[in-house]
C-alpha atoms as a PDB file:
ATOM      1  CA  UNK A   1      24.450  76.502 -22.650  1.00  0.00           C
ATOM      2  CA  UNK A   2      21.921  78.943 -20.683  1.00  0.00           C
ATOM      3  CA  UNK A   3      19.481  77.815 -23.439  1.00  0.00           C
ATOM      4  CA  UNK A   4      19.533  74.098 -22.344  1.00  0.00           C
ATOM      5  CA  UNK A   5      17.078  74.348 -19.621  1.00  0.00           C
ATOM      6  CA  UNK A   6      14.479  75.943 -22.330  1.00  0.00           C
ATOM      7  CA  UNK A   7      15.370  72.684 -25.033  1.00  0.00           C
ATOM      8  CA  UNK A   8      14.842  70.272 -22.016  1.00  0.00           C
ATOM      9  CA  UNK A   9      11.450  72.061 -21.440  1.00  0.00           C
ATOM     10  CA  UNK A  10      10.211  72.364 -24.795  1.00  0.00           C
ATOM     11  CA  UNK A  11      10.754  68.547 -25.308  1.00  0.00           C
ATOM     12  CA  UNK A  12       8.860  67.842 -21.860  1.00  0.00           C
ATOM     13  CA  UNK A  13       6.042  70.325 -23.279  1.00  0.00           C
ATOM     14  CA  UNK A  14       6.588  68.550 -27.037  1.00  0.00           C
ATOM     15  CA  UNK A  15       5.395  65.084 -25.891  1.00  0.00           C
ATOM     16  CA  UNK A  16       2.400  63.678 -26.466  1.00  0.00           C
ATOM     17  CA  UNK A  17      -0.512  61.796 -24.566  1.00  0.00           C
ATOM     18  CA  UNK A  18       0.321  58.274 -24.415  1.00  0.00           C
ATOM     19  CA  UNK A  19      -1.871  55.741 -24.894  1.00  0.00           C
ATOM     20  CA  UNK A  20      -2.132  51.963 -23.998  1.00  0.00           C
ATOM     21  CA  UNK A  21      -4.319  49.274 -25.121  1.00  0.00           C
ATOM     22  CA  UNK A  22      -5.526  46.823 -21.995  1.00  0.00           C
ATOM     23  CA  UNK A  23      -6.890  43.981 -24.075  1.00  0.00           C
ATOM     24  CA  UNK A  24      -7.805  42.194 -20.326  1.00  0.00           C
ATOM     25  CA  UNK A  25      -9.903  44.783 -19.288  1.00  0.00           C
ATOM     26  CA  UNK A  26     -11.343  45.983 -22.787  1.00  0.00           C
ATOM     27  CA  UNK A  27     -10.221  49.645 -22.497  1.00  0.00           C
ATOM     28  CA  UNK A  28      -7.895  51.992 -23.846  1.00  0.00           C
ATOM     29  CA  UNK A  29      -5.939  54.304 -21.461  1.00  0.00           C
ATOM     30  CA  UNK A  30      -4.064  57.434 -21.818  1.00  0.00           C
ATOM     31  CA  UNK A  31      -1.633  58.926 -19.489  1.00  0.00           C
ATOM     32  CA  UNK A  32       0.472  62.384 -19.948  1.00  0.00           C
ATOM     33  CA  UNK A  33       4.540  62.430 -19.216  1.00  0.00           C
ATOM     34  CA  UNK A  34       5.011  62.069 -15.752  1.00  0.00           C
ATOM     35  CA  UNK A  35       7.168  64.566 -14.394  1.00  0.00           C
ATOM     36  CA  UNK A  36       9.820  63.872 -11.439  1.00  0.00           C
ATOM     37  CA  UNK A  37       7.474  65.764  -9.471  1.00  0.00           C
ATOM     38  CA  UNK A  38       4.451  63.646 -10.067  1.00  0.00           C
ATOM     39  CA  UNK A  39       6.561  60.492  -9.134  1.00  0.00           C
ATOM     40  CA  UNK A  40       8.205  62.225  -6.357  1.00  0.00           C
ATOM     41  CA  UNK A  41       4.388  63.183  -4.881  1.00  0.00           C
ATOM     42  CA  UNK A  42       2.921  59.667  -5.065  1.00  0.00           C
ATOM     43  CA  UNK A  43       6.230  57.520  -3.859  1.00  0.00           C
ATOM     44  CA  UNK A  44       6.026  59.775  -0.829  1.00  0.00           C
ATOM     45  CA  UNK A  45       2.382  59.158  -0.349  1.00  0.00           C
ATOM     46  CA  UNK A  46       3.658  55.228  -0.511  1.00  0.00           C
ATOM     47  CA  UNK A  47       5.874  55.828   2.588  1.00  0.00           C
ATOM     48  CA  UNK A  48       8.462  53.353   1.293  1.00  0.00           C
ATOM     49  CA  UNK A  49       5.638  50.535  -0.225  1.00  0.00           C
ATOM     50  CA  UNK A  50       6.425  49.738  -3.791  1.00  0.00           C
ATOM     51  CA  UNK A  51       2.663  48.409  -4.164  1.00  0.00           C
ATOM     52  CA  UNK A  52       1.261  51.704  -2.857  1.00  0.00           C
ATOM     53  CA  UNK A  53       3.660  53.883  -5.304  1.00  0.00           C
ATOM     54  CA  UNK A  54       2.738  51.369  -8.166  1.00  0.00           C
ATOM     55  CA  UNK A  55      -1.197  51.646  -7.253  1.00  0.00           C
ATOM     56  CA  UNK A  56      -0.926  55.870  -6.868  1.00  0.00           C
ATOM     57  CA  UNK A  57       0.789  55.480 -10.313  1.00  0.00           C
ATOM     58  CA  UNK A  58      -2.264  54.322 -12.109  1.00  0.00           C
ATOM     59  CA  UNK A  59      -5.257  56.477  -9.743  1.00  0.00           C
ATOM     60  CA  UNK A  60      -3.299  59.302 -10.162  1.00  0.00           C
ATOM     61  CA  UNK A  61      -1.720  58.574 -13.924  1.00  0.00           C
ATOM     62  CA  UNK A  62      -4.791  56.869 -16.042  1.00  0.00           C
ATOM     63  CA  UNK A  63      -7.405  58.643 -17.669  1.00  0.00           C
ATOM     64  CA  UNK A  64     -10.355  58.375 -20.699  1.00  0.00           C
ATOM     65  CA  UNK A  65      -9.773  59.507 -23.825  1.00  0.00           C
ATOM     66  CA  UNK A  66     -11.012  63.012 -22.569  1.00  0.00           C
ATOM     67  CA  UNK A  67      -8.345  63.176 -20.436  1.00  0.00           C
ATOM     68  CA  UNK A  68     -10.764  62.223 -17.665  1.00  0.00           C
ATOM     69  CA  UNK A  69      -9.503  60.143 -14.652  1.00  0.00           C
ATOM     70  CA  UNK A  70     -10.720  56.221 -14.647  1.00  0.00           C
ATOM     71  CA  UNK A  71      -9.845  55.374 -10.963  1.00  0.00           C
ATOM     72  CA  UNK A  72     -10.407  57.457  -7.470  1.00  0.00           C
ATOM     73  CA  UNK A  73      -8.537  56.868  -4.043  1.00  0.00           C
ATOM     74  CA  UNK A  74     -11.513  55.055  -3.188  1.00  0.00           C
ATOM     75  CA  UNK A  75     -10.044  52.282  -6.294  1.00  0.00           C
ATOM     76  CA  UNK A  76      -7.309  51.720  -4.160  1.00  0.00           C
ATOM     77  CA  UNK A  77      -8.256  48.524  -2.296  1.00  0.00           C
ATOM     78  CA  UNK A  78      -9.588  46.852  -4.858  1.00  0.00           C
ATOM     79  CA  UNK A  79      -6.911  47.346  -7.243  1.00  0.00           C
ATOM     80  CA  UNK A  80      -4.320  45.909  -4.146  1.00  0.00           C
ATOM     81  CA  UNK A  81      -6.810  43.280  -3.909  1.00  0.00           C
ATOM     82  CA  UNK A  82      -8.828  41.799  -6.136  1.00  0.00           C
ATOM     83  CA  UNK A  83      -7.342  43.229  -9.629  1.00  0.00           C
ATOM     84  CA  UNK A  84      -4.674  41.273 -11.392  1.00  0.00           C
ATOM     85  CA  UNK A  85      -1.442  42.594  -9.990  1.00  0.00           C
ATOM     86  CA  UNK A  86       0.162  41.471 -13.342  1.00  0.00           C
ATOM     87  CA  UNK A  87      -1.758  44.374 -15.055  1.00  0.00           C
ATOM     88  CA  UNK A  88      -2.024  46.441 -12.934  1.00  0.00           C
ATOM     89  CA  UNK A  89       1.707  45.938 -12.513  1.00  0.00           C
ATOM     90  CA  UNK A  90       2.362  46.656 -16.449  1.00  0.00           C
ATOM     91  CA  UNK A  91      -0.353  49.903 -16.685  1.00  0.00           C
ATOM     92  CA  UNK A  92       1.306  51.259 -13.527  1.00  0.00           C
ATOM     93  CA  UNK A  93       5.064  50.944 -14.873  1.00  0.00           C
ATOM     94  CA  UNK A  94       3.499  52.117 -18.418  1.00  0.00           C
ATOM     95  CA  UNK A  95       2.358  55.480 -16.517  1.00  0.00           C
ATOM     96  CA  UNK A  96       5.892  55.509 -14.539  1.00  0.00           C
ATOM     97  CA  UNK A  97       8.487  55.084 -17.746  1.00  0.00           C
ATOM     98  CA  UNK A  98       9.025  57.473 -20.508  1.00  0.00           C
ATOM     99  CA  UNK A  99       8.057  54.648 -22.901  1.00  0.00           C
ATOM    100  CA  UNK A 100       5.710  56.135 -25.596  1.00  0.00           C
ATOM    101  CA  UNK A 101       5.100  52.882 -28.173  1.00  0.00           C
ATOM    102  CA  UNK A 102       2.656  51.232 -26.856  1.00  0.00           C
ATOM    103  CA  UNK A 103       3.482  47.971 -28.806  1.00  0.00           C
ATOM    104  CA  UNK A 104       6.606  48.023 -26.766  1.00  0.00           C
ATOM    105  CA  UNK A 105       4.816  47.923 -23.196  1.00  0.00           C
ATOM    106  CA  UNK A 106       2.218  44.950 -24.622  1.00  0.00           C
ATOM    107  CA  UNK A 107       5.155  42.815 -25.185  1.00  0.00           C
ATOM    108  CA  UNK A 108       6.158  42.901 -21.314  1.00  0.00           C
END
């Protein structure tokens, strides 16, 4: 089983950019495979707040279709504020799971 670790990451390498349709906002974003890493960095930047993690998830996870990021730090506030926590609830857990069909995520 030495080979294993080398299957496990060739499938992490294998995956493709994900993409999600945000019919509210009239965009399309993409996101790559998080790694544990990634979430690891950005729920301890949340020091324990589940918004926080959720809000890092989609500065730090969304970008253009050039791969391009759509929000800055500087997003933050107004995406805790005055954005509709509903999506940004449902891009942010998009970014987080490993679910690739998009049509899947809409339905949430």
């Amino acid at each position: 089983m030495a080979g294993l670790i080398d299957q496990a990451v060739a499938h992490f390498s294998s995956k493709a950019i994900r993409e999600l349709d945000v019919p509210e906002w009239g965009v399309k974003l993409f996101a790559k495979n998080m790694s544990l890493d990634d979430k690891a960095k950005w729920f301890a930047r949340a020091d324990g707040d589940t918004s926080d993690y959720l809000i890092y998830a989609l500065i730090y996870g969304t970008t253009d279709d050039k791969g391009e990021p759509v929000f800055t730090i500087g997003d933050k506030h107004k995406l805790r504020n005055n954005a509709d926590p509903d999506v940004v609830g449902r891009i942010a857990n998009w970014v987080i799971s490993a679910e690739t069909d998009s049509e899947e995520i809409k339905g949430n």
